[in-house]
N, C-alpha and C. Protein backbone atom coordinates (compact mmCIF):
# COMPACT_ATOMS: atom_id res chain seq x y z
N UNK A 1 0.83 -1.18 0.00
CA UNK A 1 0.00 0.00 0.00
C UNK A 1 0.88 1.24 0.00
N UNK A 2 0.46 2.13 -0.90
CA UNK A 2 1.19 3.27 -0.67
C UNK A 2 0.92 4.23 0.94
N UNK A 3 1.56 5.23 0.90
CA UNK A 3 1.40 6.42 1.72
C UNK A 3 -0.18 6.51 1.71
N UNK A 4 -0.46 7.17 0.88
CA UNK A 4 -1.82 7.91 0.42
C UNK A 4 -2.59 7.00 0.90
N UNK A 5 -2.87 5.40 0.10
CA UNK A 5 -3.70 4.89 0.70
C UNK A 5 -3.78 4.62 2.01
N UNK A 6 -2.79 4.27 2.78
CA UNK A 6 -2.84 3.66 4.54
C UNK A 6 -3.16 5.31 4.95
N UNK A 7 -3.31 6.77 4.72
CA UNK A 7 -3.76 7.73 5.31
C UNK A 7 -5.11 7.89 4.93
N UNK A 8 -5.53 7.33 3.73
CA UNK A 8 -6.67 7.15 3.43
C UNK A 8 -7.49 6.15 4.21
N UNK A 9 -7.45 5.43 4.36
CA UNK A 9 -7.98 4.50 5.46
C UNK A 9 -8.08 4.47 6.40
N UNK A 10 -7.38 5.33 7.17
CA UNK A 10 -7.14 6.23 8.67
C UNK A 10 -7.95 7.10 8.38
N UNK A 11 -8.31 7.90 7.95
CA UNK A 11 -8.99 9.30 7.84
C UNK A 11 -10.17 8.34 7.61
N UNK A 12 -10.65 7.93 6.63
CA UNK A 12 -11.88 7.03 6.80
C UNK A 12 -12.20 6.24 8.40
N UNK A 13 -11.48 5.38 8.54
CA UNK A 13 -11.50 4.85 9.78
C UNK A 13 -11.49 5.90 11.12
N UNK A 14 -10.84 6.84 11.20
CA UNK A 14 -10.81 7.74 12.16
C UNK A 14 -12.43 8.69 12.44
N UNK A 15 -12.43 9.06 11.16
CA UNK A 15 -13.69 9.78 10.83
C UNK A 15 -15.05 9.26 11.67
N UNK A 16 -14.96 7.61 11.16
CA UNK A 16 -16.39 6.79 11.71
C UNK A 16 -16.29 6.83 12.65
N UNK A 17 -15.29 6.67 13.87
CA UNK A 17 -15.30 6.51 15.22
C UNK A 17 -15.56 8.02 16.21
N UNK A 18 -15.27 9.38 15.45
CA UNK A 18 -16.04 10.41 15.89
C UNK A 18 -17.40 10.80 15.65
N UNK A 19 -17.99 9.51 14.84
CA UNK A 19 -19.60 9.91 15.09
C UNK A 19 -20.38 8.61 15.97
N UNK A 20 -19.75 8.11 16.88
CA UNK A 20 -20.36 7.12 17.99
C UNK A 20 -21.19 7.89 19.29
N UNK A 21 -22.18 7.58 18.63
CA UNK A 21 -23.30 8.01 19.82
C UNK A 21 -23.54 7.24 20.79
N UNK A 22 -23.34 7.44 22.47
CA UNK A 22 -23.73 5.86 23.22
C UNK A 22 -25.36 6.34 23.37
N UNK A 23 -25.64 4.82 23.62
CA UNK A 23 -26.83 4.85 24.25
C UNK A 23 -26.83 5.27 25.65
N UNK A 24 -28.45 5.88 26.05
CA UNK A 24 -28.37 6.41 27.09
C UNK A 24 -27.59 5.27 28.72
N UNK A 25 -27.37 5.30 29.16
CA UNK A 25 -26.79 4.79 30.55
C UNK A 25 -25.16 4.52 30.12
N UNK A 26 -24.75 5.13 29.26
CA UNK A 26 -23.62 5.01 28.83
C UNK A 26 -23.14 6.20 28.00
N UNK A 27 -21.14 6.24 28.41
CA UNK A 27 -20.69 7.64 28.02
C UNK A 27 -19.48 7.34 26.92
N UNK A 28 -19.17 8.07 25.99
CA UNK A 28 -17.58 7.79 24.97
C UNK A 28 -16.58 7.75 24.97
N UNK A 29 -15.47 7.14 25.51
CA UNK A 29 -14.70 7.19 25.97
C UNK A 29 -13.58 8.38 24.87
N UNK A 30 -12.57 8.49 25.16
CA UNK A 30 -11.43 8.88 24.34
C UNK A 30 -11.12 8.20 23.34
N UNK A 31 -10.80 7.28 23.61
CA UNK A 31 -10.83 6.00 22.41
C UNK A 31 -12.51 5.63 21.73
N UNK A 32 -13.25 6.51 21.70
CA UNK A 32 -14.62 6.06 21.15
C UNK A 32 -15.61 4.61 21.58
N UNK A 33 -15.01 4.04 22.32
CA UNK A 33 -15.87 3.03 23.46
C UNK A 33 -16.96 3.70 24.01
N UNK A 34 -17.91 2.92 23.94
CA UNK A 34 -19.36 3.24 24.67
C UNK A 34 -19.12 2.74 25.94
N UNK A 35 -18.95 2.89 27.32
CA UNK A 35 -18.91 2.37 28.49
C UNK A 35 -20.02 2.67 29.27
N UNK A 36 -20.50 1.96 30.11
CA UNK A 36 -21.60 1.82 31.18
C UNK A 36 -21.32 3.10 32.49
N UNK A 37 -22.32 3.82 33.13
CA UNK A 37 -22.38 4.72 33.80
C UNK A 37 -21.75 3.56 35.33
N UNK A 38 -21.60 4.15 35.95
CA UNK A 38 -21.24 3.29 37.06
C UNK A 38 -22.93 3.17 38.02
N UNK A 39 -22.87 2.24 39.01
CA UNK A 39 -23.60 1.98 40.15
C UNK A 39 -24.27 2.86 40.54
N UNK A 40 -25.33 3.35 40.59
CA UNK A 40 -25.73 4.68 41.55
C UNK A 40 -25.91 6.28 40.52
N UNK A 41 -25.53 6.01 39.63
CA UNK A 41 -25.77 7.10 38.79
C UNK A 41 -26.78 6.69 37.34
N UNK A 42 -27.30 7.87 36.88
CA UNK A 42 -27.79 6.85 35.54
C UNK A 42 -28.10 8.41 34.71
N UNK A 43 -28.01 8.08 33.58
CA UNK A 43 -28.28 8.82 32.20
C UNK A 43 -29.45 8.42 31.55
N UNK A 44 -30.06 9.30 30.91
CA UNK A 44 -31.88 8.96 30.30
C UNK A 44 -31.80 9.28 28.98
N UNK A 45 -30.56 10.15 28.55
CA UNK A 45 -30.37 10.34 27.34
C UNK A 45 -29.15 10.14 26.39
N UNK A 46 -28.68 9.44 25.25
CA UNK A 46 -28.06 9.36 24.42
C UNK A 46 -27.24 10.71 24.36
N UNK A 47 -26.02 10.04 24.15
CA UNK A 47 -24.57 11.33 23.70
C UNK A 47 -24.23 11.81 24.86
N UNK A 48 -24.56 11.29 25.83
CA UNK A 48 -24.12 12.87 27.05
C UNK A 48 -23.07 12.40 26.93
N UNK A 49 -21.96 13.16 28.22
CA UNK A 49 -20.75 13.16 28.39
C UNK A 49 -20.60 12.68 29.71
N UNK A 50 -22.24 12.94 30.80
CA UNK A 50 -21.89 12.74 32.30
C UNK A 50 -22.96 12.06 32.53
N UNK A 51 -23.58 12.07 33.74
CA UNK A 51 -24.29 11.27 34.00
C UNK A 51 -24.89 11.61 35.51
N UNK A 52 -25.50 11.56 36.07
CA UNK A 52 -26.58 11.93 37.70
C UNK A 52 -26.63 11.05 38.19
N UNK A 53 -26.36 11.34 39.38
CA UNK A 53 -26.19 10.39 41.06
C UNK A 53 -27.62 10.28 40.86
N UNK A 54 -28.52 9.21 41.59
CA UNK A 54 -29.72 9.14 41.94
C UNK A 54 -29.97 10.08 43.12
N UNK A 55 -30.74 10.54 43.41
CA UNK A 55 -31.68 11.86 44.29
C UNK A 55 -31.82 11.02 45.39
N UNK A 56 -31.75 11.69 46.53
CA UNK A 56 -32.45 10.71 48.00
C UNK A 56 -33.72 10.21 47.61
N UNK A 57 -33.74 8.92 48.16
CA UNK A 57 -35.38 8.41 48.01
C UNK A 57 -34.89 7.16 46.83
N UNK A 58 -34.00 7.17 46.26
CA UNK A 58 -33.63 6.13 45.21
C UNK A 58 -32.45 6.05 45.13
N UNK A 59 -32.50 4.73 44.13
CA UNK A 59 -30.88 3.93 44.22
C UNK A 59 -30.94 3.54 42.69
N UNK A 60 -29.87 2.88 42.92
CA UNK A 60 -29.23 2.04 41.41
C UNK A 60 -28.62 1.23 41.71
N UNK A 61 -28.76 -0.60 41.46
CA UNK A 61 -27.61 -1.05 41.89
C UNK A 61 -27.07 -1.29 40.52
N UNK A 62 -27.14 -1.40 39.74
CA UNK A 62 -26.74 -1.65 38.08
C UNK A 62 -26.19 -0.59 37.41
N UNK A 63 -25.21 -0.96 36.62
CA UNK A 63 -24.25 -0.26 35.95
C UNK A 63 -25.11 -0.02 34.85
N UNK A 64 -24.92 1.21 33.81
CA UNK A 64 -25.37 1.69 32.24
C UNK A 64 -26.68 1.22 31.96
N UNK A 65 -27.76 2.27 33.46
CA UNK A 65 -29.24 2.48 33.47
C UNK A 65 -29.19 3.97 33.73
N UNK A 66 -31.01 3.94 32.44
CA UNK A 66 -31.24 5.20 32.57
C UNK A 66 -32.14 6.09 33.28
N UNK A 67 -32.26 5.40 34.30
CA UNK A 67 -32.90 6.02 35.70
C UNK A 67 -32.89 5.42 36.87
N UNK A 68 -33.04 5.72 37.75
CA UNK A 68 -33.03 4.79 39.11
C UNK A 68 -34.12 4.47 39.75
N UNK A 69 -34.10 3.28 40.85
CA UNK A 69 -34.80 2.94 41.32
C UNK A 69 -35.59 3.65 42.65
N UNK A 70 -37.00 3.73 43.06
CA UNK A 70 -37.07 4.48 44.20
C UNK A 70 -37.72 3.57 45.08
N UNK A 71 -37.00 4.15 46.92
CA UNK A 71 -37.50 3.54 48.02
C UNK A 71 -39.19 3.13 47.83
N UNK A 72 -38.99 1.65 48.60
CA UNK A 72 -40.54 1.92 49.00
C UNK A 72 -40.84 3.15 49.93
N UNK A 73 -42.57 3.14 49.73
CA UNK A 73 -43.27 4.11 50.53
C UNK A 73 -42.47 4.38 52.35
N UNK A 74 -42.83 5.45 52.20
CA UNK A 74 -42.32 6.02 53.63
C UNK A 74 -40.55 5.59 54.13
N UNK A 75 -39.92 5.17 52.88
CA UNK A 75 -38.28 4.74 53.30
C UNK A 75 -36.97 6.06 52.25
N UNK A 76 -36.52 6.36 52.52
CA UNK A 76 -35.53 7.13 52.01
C UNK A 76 -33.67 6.92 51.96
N UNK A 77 -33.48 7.28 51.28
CA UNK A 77 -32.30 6.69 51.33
C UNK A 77 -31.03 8.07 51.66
N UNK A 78 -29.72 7.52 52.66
CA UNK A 78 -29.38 8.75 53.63
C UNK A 78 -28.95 9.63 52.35
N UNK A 79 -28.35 9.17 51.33
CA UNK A 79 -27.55 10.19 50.42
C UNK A 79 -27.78 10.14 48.85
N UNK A 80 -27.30 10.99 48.29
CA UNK A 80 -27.42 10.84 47.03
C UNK A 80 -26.53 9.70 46.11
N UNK A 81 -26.75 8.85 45.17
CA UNK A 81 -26.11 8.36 44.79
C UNK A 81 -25.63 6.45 45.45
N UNK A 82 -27.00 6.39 45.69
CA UNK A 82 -27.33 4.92 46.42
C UNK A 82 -26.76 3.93 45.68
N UNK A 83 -26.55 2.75 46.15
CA UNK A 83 -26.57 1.72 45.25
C UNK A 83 -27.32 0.40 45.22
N UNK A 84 -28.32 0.48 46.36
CA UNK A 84 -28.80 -0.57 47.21
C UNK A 84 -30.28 -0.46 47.83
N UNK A 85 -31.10 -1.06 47.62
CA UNK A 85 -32.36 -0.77 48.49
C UNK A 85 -32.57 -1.02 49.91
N UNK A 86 -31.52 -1.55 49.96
CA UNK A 86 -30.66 -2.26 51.56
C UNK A 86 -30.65 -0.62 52.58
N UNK A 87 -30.15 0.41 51.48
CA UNK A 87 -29.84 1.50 52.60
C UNK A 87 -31.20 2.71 52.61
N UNK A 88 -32.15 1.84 52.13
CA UNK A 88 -33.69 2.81 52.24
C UNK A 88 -34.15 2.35 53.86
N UNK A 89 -34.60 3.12 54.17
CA UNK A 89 -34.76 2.99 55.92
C UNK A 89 -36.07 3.95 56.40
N UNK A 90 -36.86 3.46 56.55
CA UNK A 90 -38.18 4.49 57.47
C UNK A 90 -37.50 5.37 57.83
N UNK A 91 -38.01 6.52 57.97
CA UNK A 91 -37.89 8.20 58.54
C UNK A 91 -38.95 8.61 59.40
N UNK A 92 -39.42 9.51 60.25
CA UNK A 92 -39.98 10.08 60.71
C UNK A 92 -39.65 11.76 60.50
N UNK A 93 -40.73 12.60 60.31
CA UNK A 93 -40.26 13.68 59.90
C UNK A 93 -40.66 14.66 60.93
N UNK A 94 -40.28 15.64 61.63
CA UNK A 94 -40.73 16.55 62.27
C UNK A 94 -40.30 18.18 62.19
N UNK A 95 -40.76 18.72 62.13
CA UNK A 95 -40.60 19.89 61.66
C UNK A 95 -40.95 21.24 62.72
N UNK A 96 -39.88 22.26 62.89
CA UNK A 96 -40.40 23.57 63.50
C UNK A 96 -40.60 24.67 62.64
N UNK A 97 -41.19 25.65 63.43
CA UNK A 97 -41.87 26.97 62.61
C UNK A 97 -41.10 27.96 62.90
N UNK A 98 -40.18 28.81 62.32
CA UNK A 98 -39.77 30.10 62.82
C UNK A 98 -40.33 31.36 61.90
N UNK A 99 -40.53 32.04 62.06
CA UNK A 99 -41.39 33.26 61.82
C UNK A 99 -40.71 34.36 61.54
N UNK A 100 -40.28 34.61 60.13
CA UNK A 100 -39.23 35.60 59.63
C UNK A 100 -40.24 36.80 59.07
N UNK A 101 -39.51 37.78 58.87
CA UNK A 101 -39.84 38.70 58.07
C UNK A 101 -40.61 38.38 56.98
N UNK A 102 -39.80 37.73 56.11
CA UNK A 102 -40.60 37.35 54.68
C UNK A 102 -41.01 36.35 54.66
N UNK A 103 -41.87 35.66 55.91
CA UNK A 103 -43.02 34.31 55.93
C UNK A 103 -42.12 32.93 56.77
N UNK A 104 -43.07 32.60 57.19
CA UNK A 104 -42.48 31.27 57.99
C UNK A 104 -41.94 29.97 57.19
N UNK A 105 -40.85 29.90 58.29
CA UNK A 105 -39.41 28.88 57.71
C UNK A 105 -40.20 27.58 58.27
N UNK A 106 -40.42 26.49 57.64
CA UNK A 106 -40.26 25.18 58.10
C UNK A 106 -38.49 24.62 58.28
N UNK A 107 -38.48 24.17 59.26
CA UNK A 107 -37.19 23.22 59.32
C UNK A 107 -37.49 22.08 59.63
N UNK A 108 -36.93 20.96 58.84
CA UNK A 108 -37.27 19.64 58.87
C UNK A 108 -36.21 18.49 59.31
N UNK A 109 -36.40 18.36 60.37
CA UNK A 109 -35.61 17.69 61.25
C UNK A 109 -36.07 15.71 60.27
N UNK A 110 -35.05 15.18 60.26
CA UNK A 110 -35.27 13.47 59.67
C UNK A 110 -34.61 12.87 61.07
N UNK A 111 -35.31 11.68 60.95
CA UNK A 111 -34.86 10.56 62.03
C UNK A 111 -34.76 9.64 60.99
N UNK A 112 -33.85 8.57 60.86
CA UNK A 112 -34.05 7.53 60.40
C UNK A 112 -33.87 6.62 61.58
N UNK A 113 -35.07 5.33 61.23
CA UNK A 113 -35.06 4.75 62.16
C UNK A 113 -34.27 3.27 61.57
C-alpha cells in the first residue's frame, strides 16, 4: 500500500469513530468506546458526556441504566447516589416553625429509624 492509501484509510476509519453516539446509561470514551455509567448514577439520554447520582429516596444497583430505582413508601435513602435498596430505611419527619420577616421557615428535622 502506498502512503496515500494507509492515510486514506485512517482518515476514513478515524472519521467513523467520531460519530459514535452511546446509548443512554452510557458515556464515549477517548478511544470512542461506549462504556456503562457506574452503580448509583444513571443517564436517560443518548450522547451525554456525564451522567446523575440518583436523588435521595432512590438507588441504582446496576451499571449503564437510565434512571433509578425508588425507596418503597415512607423509606428514604441517607444520600445521594445509592446503590442498594438495603440503605432505604423508614424516617420520621418533624418539623419547626420560625417566623421571619418574609413568611415562615419550616425546618425539617429526619430521624431515620
Amino acid at each position: 500500500m502506498s502512503l496515500w492509501t494507509d492515510n486514506l484509510w485512517y482518515w476514513k476509519h478515524a472519521s467513523s469513530q467520531c460519530n459514535v453516539v452511546c446509548e443512554p446509561g452510557h458515556y464515549k470514551t477517548i478511544d470512542s468506546m461506549c462504556v456503562n455509567y457506574p452503580a448509583g448514577q444513571f443517564q436517560s439520554a443518548s450522547g451525554q458526556s456525564s451522567c446523575t447520582l440518583c436523588a435521595i429516596d432512590y438507588y441504582q444497583p446496576n451499571r449503564g441504566q437510565r434512571s433509578c430505582m425508588s425507596c418503597p413508601a415512607g423509606q428514604v435513602t441517607p444520600a445521594t447516589g445509592s446503590l442498594s435498596a438495603d440503605v432505604c430505611n423508614m424516617v420520621t419527619t418533624n418539623y419547626t416553625t420560625l417566623q421571619t420577616t418574609k413568611g415562615d421557615l419550616h425546618i425539617y428535622c429526619y430521624m431515620y429509624i
